[in-house]
Protein backbone atom coordinates (compact mmCIF):
# COMPACT_ATOMS: atom_id res chain seq x y z
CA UNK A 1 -3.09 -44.19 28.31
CA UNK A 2 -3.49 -40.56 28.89
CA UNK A 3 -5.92 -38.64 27.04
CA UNK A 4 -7.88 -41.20 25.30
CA UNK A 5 -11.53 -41.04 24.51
CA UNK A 6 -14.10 -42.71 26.05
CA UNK A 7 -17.84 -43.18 26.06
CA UNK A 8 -19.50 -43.42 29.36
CA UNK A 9 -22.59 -45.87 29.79
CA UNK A 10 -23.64 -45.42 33.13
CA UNK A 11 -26.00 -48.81 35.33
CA UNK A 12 -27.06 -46.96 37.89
CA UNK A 13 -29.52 -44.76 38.41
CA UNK A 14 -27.10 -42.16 40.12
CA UNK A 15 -24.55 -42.32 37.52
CA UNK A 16 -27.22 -41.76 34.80
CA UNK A 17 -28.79 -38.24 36.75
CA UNK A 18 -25.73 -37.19 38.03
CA UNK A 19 -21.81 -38.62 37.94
CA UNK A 20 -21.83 -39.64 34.19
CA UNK A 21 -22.34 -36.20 33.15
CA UNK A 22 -19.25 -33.20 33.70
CA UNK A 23 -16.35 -35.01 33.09
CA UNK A 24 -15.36 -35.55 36.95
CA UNK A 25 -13.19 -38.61 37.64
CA UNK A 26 -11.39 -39.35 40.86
CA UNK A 27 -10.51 -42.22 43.34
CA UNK A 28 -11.88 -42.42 47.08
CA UNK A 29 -8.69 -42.21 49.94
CA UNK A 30 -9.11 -44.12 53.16
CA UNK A 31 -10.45 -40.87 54.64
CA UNK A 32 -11.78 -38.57 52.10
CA UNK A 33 -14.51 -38.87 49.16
CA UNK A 34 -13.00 -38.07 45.50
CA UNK A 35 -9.68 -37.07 46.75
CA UNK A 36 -7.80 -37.33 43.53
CA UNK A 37 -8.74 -36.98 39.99
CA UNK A 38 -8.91 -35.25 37.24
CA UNK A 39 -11.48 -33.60 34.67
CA UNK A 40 -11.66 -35.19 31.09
CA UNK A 41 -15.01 -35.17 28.87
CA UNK A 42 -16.56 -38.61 27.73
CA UNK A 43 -17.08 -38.25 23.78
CA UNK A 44 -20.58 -39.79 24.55
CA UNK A 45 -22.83 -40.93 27.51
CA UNK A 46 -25.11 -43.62 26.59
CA UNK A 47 -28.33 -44.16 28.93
CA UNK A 48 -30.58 -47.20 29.04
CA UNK A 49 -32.81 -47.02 31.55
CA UNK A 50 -33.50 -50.31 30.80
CA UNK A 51 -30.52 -51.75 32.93
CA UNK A 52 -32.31 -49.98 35.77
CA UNK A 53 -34.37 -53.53 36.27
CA UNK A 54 -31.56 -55.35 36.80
CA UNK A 55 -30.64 -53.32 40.22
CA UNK A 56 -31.91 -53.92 43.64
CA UNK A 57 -34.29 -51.23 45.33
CA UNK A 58 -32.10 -49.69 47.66
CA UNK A 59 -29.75 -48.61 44.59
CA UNK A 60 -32.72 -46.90 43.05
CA UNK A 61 -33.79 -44.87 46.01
CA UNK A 62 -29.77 -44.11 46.38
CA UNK A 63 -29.77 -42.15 43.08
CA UNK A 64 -33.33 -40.51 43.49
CA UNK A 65 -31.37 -38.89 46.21
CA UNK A 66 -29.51 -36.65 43.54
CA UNK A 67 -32.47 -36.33 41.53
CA UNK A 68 -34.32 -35.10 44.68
CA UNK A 69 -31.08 -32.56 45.13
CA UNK A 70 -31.67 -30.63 41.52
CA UNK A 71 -35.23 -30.04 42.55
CA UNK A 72 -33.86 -28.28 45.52
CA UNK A 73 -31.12 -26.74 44.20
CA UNK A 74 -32.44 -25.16 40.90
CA UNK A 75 -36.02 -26.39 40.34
CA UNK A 76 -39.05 -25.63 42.16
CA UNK A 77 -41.68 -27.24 39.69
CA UNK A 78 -39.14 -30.28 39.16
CA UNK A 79 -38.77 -31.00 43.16
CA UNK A 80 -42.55 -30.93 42.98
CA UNK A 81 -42.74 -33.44 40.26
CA UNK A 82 -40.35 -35.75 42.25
CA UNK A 83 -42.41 -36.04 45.03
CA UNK A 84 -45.69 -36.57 43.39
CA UNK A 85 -44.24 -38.76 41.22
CA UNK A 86 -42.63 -40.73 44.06
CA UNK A 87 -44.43 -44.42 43.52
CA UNK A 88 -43.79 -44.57 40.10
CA UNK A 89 -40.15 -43.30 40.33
CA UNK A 90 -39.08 -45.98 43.04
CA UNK A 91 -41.49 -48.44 40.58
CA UNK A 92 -39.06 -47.97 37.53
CA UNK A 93 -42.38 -45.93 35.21
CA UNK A 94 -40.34 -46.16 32.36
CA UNK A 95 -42.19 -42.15 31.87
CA UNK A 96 -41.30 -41.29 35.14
CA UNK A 97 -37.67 -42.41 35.06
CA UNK A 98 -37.07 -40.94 31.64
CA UNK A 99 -38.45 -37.91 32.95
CA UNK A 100 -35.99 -37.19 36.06
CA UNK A 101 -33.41 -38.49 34.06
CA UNK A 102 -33.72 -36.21 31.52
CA UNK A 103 -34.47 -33.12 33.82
CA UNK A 104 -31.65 -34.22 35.88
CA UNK A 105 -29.04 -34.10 32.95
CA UNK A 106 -30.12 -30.93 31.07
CA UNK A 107 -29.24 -29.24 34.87
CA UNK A 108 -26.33 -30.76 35.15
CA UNK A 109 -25.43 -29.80 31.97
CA UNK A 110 -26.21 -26.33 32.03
CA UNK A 111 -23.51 -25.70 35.18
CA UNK A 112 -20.74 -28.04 33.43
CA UNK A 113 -21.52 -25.46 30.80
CA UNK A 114 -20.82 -22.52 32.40
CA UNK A 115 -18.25 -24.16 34.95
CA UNK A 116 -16.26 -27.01 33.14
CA UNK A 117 -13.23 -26.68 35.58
CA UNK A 118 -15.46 -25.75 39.02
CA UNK A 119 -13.42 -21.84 39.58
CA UNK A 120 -16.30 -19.45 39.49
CA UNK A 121 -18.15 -21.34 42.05
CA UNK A 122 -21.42 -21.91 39.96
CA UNK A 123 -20.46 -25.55 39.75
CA UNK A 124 -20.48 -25.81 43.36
CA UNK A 125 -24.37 -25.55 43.49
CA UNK A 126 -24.06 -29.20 42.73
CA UNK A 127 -22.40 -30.14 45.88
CA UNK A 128 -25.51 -29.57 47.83
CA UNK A 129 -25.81 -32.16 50.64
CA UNK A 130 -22.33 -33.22 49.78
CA UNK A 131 -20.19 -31.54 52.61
CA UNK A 132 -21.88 -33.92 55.45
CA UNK A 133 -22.67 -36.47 52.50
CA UNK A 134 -18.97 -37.18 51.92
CA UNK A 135 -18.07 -37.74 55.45
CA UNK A 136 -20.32 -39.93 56.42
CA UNK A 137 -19.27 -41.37 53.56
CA UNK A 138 -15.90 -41.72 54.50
CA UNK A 139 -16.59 -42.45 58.12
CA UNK A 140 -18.81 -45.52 57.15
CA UNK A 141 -15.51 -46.99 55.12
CA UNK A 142 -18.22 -46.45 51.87
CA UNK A 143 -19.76 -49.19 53.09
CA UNK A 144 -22.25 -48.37 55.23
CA UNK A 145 -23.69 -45.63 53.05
CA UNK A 146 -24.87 -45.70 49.11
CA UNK A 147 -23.97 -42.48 48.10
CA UNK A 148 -27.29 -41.08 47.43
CA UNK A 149 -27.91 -42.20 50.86
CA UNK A 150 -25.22 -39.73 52.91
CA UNK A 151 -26.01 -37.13 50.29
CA UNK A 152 -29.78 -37.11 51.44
CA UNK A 153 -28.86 -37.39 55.05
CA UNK A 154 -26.49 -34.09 53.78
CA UNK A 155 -29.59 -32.72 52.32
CA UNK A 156 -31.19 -32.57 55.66
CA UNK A 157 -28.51 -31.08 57.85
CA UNK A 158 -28.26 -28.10 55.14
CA UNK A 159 -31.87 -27.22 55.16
CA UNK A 160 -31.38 -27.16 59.27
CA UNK A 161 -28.09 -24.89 58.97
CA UNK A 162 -30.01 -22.53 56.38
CA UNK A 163 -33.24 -22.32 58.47
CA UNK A 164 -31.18 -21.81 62.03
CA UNK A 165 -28.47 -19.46 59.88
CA UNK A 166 -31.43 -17.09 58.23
CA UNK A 167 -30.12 -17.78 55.06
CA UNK A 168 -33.38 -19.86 53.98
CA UNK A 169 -36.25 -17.17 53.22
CA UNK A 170 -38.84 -20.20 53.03
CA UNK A 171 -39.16 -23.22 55.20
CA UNK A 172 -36.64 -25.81 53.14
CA UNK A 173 -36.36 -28.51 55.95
CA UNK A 174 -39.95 -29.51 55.82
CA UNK A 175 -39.82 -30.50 52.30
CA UNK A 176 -36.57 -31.95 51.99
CA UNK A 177 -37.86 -34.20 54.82
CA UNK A 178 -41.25 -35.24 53.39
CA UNK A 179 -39.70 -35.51 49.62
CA UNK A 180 -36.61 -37.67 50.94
CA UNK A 181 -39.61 -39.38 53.10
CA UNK A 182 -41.66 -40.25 49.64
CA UNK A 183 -38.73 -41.50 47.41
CA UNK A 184 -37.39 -43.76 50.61
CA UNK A 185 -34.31 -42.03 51.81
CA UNK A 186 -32.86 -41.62 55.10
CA UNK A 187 -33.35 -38.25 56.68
CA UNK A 188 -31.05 -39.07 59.47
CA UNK A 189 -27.50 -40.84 60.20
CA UNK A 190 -27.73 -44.61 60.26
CA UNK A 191 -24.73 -45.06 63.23
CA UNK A 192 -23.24 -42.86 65.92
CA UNK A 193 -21.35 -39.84 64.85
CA UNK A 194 -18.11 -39.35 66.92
CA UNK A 195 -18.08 -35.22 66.73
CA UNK A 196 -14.33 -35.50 66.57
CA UNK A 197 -13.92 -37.76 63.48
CA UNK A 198 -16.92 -35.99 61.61
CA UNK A 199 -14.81 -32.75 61.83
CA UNK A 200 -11.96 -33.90 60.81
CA UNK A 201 -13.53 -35.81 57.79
CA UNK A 202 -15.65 -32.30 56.85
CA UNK A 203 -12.55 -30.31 56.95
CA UNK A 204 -11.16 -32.62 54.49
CA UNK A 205 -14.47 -31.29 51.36
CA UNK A 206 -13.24 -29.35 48.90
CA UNK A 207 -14.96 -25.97 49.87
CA UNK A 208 -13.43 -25.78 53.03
CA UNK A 209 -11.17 -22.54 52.67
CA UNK A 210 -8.50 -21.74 55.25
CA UNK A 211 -10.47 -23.94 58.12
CA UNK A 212 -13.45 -22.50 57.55
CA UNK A 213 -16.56 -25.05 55.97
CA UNK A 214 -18.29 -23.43 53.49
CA UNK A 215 -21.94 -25.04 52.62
CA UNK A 216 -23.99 -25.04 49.54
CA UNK A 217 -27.53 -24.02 51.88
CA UNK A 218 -30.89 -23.61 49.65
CA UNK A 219 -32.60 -20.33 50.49
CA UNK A 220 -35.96 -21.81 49.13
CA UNK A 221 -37.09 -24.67 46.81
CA UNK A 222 -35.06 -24.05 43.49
CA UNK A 223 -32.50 -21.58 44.65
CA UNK A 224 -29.32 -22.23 46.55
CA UNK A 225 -26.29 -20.02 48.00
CA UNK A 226 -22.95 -20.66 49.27
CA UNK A 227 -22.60 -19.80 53.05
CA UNK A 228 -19.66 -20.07 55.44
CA UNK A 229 -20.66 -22.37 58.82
CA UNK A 230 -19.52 -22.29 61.85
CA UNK A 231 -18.28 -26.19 62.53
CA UNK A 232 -19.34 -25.98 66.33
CA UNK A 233 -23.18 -25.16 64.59
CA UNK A 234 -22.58 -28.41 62.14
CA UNK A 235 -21.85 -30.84 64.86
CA UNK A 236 -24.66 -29.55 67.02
CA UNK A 237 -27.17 -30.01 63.82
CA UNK A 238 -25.54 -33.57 63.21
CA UNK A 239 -26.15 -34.72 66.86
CA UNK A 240 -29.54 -33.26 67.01
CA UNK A 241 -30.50 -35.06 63.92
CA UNK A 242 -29.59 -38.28 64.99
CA UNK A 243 -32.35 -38.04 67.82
CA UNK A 244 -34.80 -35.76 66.36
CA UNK A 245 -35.97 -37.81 63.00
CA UNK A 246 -36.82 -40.77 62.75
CA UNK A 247 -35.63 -42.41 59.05
């Protein structure tokens, strides 16, 4: 059954902004998110926001999480739409939901584009959040987290790393908090962390090079760079997190 075409209709919010678009599949291992897979291009994706009704709130606020993430990543003006537009986002406006949608998928478009196969790096952009996102992932047995809901907690920790780093040349950590805040989103961990086990499940993301984690960290609203971390400087973020803000 290799190689045959297939249209992708995505029912949740998160697949229709982000994972139906790009031509990523993979499974999930015991301990690591997307370990293997493969790319291959859906001949179609069909969206109907429509299904959207059918799904409880918490699955809605899961993918706003990734919609929230292009804003940061490559949008100024559209992370500033999210967050105005917060109420009627997590209220299904059909304008407001065909709007991020929309937005969402034209970005994520334009680096499949330019990256199909994720070598030059550009694709990586898209990983924001992701690095912390997948372990907590993994470390909650992808049960304890929606996906949108690590990612945002991901989100978070990056901003800290890229205002304590220097590499942020703007505050980033305020608004992440106060957008994530508006849309319903966790801004910190929902269990204990063991520092040990978090490690070992970071080491385990895809940008790690040689034992060395390498983040996607925004350097203001819109714009985003890659930036080796040391993992000491992650845990200590993580840990200070889970006291500092409240979710």
């Amino acid at each position: 059954m290799r190689g045959i075409p297939y249209v992708q209709i995505p029912t949740t919010l998160l697949a229709m902004v982000d994972s139906s678009v790009g031509g990523k599949t993979a499974v999930d291992l015991d301990d690591a998110k997307n370990a293997v897979g493969t790319f291959h291009q859906p001949r179609l994706v069909l969206i109907d926001p429509a299904v959207l009704k059918s799904l409880p709130p918490r699955e809605i606020r899961a993918g706003l999480a990734e919609v929230v993430k292009y804003g940061v990543l490559g949008d100024a003006g559209f992370f500033a739409w999210v967050k105005g537009h917060a109420g009627g986002l997590t209220a299904l406006e059909p304008e407001a939901i065909m709007m991020s949608i929309r937005r969402s998928c034209e970005m994520k478009a334009g680096f499949v584009e330019r990256d199909e196969f994720d070598r030059s790096g550009l694709r990586a952009a898209l990983n924001l959040g992701h690095t912390v996102g997948h372990a907590l992932e993994a470390l909650g047995g992808y049960r304890l987290y929606r996906h949108g809901e690590a990612v945002a907690v991901g989100m978070v920790c990056a901003g800290i790393l890229a205002e304590t780093l220097g590499v942020a040349e703007e505050p980033v950590v305020d608004p992440i908090l106060s957008a994530l805040k508006a849309v319903g989103l966790p801004r910190k961990p929902k269990a204990p962390i063991g520092p040990d086990d978090l490690l070992a499940a970071m080491m385990k993301d895809k940008k790690t090079t040689e034992g060395t984690l390498n983040f996607v960290l925004p350097k203001r609203i819109g714009e985003v760079v890659m930036h080796p971390v040391p993992s000491d400087l992650v845990l200590d973020v993580v840990c200070a997190l889970q006291k500092e803000h409240p979710n």
